[in-house]
N, C-alpha and C. Protein backbone atom coordinates (compact mmCIF):
# COMPACT_ATOMS: atom_id res chain seq x y z
N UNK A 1 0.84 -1.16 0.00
CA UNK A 1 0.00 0.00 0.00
C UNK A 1 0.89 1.23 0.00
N UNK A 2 1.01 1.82 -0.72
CA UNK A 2 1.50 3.44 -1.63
C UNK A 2 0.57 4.31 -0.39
N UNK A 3 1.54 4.79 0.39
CA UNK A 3 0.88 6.35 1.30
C UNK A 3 1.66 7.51 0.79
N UNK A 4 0.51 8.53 0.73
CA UNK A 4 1.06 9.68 0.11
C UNK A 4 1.14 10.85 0.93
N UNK A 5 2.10 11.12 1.41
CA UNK A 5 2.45 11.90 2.79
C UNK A 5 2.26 13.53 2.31
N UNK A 6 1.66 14.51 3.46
CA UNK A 6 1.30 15.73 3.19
C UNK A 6 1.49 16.56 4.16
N UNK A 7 2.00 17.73 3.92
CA UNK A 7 2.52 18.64 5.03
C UNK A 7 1.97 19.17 5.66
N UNK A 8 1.67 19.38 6.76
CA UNK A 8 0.77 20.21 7.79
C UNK A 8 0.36 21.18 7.48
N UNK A 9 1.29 21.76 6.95
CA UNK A 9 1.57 23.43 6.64
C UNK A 9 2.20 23.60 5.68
N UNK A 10 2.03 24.79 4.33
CA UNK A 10 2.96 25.38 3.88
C UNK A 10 4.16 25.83 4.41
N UNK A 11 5.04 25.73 3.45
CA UNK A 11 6.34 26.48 3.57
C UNK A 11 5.94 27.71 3.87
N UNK A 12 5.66 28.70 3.03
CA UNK A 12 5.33 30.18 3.10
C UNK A 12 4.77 30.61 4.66
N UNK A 13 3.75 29.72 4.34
CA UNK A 13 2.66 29.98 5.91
C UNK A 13 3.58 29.66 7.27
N UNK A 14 4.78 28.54 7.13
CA UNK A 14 5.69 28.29 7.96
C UNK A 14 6.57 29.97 8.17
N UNK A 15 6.72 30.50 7.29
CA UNK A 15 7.82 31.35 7.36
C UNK A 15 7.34 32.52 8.15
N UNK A 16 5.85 32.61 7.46
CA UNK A 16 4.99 34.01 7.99
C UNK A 16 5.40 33.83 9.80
N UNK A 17 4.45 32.81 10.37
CA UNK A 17 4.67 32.44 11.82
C UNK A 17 5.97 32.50 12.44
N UNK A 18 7.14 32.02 11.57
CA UNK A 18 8.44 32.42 12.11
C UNK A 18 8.77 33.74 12.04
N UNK A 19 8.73 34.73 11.44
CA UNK A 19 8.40 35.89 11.19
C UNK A 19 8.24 36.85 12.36
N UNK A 20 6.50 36.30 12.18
CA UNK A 20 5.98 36.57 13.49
C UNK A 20 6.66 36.68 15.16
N UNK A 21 7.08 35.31 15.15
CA UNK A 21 7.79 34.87 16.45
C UNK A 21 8.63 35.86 16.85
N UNK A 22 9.91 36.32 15.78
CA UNK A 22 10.70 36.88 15.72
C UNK A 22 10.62 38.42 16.32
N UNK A 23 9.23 39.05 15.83
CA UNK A 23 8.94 40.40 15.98
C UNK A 23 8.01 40.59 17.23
N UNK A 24 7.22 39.68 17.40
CA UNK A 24 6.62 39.32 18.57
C UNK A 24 6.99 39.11 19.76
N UNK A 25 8.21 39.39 20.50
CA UNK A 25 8.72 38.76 21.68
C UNK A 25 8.11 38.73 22.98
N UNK A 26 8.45 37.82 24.08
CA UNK A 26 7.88 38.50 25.13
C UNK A 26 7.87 40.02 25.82
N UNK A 27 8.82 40.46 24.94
CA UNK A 27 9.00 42.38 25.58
C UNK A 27 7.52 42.67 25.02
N UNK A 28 7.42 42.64 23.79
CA UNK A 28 6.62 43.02 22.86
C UNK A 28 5.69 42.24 22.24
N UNK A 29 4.56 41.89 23.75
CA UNK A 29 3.55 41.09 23.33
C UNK A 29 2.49 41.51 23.04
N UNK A 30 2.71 43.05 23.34
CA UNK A 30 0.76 43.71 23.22
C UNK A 30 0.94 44.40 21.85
N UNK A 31 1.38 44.29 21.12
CA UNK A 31 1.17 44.84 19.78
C UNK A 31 0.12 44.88 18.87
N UNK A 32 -0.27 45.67 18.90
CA UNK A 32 -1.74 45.98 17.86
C UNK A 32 -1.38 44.96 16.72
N UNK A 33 -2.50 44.41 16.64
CA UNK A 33 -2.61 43.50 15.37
C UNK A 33 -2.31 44.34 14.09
N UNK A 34 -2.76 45.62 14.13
CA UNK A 34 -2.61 46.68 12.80
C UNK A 34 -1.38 46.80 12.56
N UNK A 35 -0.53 47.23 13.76
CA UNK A 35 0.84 47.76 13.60
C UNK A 35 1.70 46.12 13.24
N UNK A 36 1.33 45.01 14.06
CA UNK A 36 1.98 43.65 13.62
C UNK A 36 1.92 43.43 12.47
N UNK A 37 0.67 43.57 11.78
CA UNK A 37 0.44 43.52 10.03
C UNK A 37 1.83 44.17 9.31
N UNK A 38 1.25 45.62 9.53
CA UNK A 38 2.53 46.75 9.21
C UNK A 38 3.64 46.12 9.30
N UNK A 39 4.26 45.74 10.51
CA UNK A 39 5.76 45.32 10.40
C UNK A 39 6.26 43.93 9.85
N UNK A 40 4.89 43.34 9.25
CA UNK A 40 5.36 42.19 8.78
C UNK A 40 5.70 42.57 7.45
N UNK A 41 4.52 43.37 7.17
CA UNK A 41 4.70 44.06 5.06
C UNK A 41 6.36 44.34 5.25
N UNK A 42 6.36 45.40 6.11
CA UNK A 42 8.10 46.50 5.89
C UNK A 42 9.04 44.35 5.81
N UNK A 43 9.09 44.23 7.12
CA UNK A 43 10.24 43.10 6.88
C UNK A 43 10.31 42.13 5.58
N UNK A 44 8.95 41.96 5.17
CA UNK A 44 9.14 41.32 3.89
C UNK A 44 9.04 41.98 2.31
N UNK A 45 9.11 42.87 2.40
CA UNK A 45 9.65 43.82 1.51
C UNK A 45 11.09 44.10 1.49
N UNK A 46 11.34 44.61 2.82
CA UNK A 46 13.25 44.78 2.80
C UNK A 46 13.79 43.59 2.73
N UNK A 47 12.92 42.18 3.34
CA UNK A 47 13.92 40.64 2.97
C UNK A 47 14.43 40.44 1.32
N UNK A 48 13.26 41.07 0.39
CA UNK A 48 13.21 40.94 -0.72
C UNK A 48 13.95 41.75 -1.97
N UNK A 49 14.36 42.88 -1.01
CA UNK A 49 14.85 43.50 -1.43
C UNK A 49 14.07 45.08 -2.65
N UNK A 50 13.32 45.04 -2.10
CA UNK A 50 12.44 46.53 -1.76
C UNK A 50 12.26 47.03 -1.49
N UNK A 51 13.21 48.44 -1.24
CA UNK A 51 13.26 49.65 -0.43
C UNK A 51 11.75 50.49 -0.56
N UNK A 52 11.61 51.04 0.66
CA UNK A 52 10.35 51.73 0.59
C UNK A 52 10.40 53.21 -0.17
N UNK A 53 9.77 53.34 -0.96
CA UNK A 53 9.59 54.19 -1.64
C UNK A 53 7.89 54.85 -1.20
N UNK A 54 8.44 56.48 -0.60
CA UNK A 54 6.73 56.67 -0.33
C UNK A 54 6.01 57.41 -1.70
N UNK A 55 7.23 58.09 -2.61
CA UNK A 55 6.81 58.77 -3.71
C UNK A 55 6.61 58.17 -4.76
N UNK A 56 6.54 56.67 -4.80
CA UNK A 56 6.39 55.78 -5.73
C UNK A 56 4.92 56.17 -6.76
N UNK A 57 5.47 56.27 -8.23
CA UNK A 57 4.30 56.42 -9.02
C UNK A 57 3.61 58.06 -8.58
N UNK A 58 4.43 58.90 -8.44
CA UNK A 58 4.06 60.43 -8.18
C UNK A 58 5.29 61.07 -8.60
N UNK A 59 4.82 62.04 -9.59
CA UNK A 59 5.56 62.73 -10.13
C UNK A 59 5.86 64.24 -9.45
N UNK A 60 6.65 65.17 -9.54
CA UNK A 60 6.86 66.29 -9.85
C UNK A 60 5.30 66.99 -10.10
N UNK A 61 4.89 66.90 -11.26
CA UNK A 61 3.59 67.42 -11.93
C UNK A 61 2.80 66.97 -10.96
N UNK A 62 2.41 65.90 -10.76
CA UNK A 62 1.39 65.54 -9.94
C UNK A 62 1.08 65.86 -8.67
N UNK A 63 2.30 65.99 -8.18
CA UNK A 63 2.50 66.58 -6.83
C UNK A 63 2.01 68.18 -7.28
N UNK A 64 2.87 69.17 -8.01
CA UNK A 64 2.37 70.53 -7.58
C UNK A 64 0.75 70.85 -8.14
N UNK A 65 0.27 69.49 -8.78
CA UNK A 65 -1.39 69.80 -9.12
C UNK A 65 -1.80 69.80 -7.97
N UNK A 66 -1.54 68.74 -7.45
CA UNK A 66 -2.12 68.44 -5.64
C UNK A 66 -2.19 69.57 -5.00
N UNK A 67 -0.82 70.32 -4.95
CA UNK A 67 -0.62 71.62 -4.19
C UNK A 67 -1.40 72.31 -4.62
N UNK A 68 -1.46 72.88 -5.75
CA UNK A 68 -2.14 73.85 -5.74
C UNK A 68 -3.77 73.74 -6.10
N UNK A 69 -4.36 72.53 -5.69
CA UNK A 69 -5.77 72.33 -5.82
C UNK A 69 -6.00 72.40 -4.39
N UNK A 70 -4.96 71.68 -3.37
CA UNK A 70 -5.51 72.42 -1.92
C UNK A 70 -5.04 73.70 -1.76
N UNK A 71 -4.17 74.41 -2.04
CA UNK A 71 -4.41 75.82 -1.95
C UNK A 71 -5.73 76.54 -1.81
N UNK A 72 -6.18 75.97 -3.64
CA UNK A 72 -7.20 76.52 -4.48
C UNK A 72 -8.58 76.61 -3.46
N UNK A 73 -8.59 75.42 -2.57
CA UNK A 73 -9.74 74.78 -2.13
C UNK A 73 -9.70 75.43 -0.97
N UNK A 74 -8.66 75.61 -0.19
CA UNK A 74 -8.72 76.26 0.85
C UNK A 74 -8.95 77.84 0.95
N UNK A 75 -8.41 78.53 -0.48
CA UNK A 75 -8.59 79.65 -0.42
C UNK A 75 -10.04 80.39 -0.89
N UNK A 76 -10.35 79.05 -1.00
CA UNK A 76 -12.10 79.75 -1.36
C UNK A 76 -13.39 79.60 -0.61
N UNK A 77 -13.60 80.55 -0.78
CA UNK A 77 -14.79 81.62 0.04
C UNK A 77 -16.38 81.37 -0.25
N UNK A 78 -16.97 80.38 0.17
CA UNK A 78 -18.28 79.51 0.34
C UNK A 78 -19.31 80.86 -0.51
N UNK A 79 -20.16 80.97 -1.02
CA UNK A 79 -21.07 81.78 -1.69
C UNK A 79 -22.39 82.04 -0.37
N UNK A 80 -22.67 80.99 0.43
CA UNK A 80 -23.58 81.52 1.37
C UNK A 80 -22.86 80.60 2.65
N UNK A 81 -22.25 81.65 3.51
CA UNK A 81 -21.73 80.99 4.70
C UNK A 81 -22.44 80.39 5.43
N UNK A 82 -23.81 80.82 6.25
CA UNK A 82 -24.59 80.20 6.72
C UNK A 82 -25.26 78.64 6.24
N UNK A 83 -25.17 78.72 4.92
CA UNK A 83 -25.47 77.18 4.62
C UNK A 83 -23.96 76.27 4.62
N UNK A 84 -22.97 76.91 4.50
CA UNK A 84 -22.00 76.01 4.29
C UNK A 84 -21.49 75.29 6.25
N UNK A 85 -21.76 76.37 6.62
CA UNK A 85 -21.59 76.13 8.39
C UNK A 85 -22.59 74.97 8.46
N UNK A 86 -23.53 75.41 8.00
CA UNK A 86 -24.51 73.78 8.15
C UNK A 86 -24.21 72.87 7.88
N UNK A 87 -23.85 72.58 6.80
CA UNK A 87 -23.31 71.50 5.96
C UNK A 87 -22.18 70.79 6.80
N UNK A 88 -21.62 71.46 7.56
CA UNK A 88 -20.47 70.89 8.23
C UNK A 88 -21.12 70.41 9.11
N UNK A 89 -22.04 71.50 10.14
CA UNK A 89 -22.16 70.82 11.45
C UNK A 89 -23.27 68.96 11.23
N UNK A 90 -23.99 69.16 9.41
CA UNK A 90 -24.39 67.80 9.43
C UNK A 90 -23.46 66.91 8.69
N UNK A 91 -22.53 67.41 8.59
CA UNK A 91 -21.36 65.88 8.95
C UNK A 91 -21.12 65.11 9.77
N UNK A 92 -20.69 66.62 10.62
CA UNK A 92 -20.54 65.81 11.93
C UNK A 92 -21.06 65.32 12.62
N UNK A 93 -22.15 65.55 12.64
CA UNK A 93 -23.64 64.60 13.73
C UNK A 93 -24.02 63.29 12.80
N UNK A 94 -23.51 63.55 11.39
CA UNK A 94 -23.90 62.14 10.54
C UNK A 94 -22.41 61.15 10.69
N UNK A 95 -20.91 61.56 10.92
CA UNK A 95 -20.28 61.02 11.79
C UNK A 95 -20.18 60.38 13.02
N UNK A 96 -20.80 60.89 13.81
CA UNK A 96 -21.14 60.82 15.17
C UNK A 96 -22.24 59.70 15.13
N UNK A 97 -23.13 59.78 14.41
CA UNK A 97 -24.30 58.54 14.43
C UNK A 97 -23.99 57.50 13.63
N UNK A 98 -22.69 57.77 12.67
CA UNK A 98 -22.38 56.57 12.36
C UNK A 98 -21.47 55.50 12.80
N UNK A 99 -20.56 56.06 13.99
CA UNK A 99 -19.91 55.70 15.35
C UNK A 99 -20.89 55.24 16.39
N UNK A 100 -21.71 55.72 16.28
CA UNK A 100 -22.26 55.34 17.28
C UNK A 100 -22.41 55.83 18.76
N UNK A 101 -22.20 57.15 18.31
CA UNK A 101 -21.88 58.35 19.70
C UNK A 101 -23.47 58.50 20.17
């Protein structure tokens, strides 16, 4: 009888958990699951040899459109203030109720 033997676990999925272990120590056991995510991306990016790039795929041009559309946006002056004050304060109460305040 031919048995066909199978691994518990991936390799990969093995590595993630070692990974883990590594960054996880007992100093540093309360780590936000968010920020643990985070430092798993950075380490396996730099293992790979992928420096972080934050300006990746942004140009020069693109950048001073940006700039100067928040300028633009900030420097302008609502046509009826009283409705635009409204408009804000029902954000924020439609924020607030969607939290659950």
């Amino acid at each position: 009888m031919d048995i066909l033997l199978i691994q518990g676990s991936a390799v990969p999925c093995g590595h993630v958990f070692s990974s883990a272990k590594e960054t996880m120590t007992d100093r540093r056991n309360r780590i936000h699951f968010e920020l643990m995510e985070a430092l798993q991306m950075v380490k396996f990016l730099l293992k790979r040899g992928r420096p972080l790039n934050f300006t990746e795929c942004t140009s020069k041009q693109d950048e001073l459109e940006l700039m100067e559309r928040l300028v633009s946006e900030q420097t302008a002056v609502p046509d009826d203030l009283n409705e635009y004050i409204s408009s804000l304060l029902h954000q924020v109460v439609e924020e607030d109720d969607d939290e659950g305040v």
